[in-house]
C-alpha atoms as a PDB file:
ATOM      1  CA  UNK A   1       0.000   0.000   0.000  1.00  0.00           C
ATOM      2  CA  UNK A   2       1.111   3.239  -0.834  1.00  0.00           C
ATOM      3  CA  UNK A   3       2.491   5.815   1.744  1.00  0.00           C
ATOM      4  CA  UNK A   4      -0.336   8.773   1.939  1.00  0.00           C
ATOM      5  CA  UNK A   5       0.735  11.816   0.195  1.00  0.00           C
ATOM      6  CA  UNK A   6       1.791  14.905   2.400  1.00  0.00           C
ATOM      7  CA  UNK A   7      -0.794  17.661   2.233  1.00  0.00           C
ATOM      8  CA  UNK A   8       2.185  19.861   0.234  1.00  0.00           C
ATOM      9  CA  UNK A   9       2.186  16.955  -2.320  1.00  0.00           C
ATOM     10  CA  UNK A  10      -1.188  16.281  -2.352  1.00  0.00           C
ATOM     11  CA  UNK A  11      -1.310  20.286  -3.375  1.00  0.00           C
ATOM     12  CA  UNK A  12       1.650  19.499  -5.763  1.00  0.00           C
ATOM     13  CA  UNK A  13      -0.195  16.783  -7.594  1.00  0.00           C
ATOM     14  CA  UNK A  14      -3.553  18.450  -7.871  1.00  0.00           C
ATOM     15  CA  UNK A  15      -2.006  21.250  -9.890  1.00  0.00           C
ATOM     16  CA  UNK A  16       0.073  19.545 -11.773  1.00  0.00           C
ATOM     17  CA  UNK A  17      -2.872  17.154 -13.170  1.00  0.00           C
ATOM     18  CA  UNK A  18      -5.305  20.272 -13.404  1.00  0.00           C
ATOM     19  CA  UNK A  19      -2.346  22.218 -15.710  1.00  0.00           C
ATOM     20  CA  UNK A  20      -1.743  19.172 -17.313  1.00  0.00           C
ATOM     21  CA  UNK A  21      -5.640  19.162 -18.393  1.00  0.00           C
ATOM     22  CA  UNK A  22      -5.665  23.034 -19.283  1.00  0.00           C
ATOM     23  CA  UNK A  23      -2.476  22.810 -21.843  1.00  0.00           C
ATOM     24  CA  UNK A  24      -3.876  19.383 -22.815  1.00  0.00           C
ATOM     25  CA  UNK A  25      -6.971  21.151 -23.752  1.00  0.00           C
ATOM     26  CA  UNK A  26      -5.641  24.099 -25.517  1.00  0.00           C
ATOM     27  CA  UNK A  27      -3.337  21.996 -27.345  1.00  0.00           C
ATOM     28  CA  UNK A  28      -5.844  19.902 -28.781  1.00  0.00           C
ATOM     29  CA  UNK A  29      -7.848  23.349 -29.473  1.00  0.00           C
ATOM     30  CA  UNK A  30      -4.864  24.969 -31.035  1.00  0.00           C
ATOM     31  CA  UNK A  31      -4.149  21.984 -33.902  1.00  0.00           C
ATOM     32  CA  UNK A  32      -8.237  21.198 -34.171  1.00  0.00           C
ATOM     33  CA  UNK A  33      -7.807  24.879 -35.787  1.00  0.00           C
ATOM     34  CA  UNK A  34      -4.590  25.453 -36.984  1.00  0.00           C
ATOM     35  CA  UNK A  35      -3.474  27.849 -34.979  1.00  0.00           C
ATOM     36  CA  UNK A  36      -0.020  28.744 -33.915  1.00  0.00           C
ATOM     37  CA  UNK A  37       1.257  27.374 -30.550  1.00  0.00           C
ATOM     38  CA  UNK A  38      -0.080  23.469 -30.866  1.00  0.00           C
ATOM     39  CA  UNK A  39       3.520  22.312 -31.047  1.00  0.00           C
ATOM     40  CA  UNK A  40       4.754  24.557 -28.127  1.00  0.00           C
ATOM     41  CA  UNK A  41       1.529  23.611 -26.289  1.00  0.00           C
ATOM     42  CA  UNK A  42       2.095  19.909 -27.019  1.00  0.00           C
ATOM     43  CA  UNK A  43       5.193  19.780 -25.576  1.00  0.00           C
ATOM     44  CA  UNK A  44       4.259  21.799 -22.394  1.00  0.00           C
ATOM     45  CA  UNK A  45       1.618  18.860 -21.745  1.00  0.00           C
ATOM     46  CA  UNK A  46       4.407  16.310 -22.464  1.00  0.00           C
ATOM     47  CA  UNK A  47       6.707  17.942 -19.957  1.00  0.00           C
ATOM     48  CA  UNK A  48       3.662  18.218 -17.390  1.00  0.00           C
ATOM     49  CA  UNK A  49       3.129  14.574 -18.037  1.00  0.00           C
ATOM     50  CA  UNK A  50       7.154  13.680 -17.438  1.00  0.00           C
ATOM     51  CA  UNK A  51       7.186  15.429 -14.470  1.00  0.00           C
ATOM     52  CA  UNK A  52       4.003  13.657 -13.012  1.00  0.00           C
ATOM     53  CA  UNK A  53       5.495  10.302 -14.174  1.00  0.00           C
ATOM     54  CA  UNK A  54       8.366  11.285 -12.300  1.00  0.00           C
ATOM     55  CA  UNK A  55       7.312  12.303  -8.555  1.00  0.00           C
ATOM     56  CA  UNK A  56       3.874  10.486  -9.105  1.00  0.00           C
ATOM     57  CA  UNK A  57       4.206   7.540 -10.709  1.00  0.00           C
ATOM     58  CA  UNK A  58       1.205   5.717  -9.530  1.00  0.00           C
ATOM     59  CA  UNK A  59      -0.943   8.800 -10.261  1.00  0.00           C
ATOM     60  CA  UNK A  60       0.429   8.621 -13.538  1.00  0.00           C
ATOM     61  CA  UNK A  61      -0.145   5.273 -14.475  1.00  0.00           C
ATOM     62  CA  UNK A  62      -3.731   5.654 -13.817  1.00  0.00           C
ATOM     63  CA  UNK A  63      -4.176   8.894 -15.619  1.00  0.00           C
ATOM     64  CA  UNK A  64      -2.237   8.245 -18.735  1.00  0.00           C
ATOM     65  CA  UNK A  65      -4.764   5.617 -20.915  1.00  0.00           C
ATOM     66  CA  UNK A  66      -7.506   7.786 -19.609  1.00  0.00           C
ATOM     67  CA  UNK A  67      -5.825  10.906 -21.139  1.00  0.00           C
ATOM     68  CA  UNK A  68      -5.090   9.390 -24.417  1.00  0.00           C
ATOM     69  CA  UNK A  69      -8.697   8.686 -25.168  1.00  0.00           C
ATOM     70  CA  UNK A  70      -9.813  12.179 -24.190  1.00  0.00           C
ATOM     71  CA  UNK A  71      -7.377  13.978 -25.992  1.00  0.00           C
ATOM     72  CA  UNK A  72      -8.176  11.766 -29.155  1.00  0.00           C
ATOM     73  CA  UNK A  73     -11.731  12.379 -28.139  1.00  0.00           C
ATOM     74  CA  UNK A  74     -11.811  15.718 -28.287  1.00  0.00           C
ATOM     75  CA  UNK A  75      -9.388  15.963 -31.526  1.00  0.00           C
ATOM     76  CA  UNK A  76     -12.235  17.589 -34.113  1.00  0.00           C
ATOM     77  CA  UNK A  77     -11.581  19.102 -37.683  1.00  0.00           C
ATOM     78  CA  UNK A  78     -12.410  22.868 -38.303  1.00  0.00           C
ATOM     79  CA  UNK A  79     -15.223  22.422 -39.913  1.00  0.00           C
ATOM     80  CA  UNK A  80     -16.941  20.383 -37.803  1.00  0.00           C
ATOM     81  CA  UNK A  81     -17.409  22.218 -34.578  1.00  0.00           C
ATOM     82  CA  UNK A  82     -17.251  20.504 -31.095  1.00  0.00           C
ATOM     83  CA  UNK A  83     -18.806  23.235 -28.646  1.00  0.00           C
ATOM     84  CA  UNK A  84     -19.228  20.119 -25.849  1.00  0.00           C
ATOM     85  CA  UNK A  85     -14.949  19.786 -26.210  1.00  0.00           C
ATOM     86  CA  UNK A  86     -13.408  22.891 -26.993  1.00  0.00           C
ATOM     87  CA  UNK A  87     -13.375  26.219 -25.955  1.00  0.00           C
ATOM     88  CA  UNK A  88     -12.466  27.946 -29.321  1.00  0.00           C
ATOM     89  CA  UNK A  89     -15.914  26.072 -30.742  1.00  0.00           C
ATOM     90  CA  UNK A  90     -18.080  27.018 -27.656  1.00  0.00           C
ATOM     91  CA  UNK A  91     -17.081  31.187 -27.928  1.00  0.00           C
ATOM     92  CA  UNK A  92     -17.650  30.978 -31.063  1.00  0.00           C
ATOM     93  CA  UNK A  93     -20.928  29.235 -30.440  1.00  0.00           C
ATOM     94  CA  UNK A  94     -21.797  31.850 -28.365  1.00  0.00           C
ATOM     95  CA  UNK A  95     -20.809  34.576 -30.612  1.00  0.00           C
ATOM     96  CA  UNK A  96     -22.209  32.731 -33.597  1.00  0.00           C
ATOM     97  CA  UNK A  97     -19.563  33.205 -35.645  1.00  0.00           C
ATOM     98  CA  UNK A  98     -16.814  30.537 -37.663  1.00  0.00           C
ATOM     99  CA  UNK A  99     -14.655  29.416 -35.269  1.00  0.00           C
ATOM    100  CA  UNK A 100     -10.900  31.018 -36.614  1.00  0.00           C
ATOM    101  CA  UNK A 101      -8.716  29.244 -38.378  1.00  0.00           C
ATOM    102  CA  UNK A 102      -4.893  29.907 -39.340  1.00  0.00           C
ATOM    103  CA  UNK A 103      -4.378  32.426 -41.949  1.00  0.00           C
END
């Protein structure tokens, strides 16, 4: 049985799983459009995801299948709008306008 986090690790882990989602998220956002910053977002995740493997190894071992289905899940093409999986879809939603797309 594992040994019961510390509450500063505890804290640790929480944010590092809840950034990991957010630059997940925009990454998936960024290349669903074609927008600059996927790659660069991408590897901000990875890192995220290293360093979890790293100092949480349990944590990640449960996390990681379950984040490769919901990033693939929410992977969309331009023109077909996901406003229930990405942000960039749901303003635009909400704006009703396109959603943008690289230049």
């Amino acid at each position: 049985m594992p040994t019961p986090l510390q509450p500063a690790h505890r804290l640790l882990r929480r944010q590092l799983l809840e950034h990991r989602e957010e630059l997940a998220a925009a990454a998936i956002e960024h290349l669903a459009h074609d927008l600059p910053g996927a790659d660069v977002l991408a590897r901000a995740t990875h890192l995220v995801e290293e360093l979890l493997r790293a100092r949480f190894p349990v944590t990640w071992q449960q996390h990681y299948p379950d984040w490769i289905r919901s990033d693939a899940g929410r992977l969309h093409a331009t023109d077909t709008p996901r406003p229930d999986a990405c942000g960039i879809c749901r303003a635009a939603a909400r704006s009703s306008t396109a959603p943008p797309a690289a230049a």
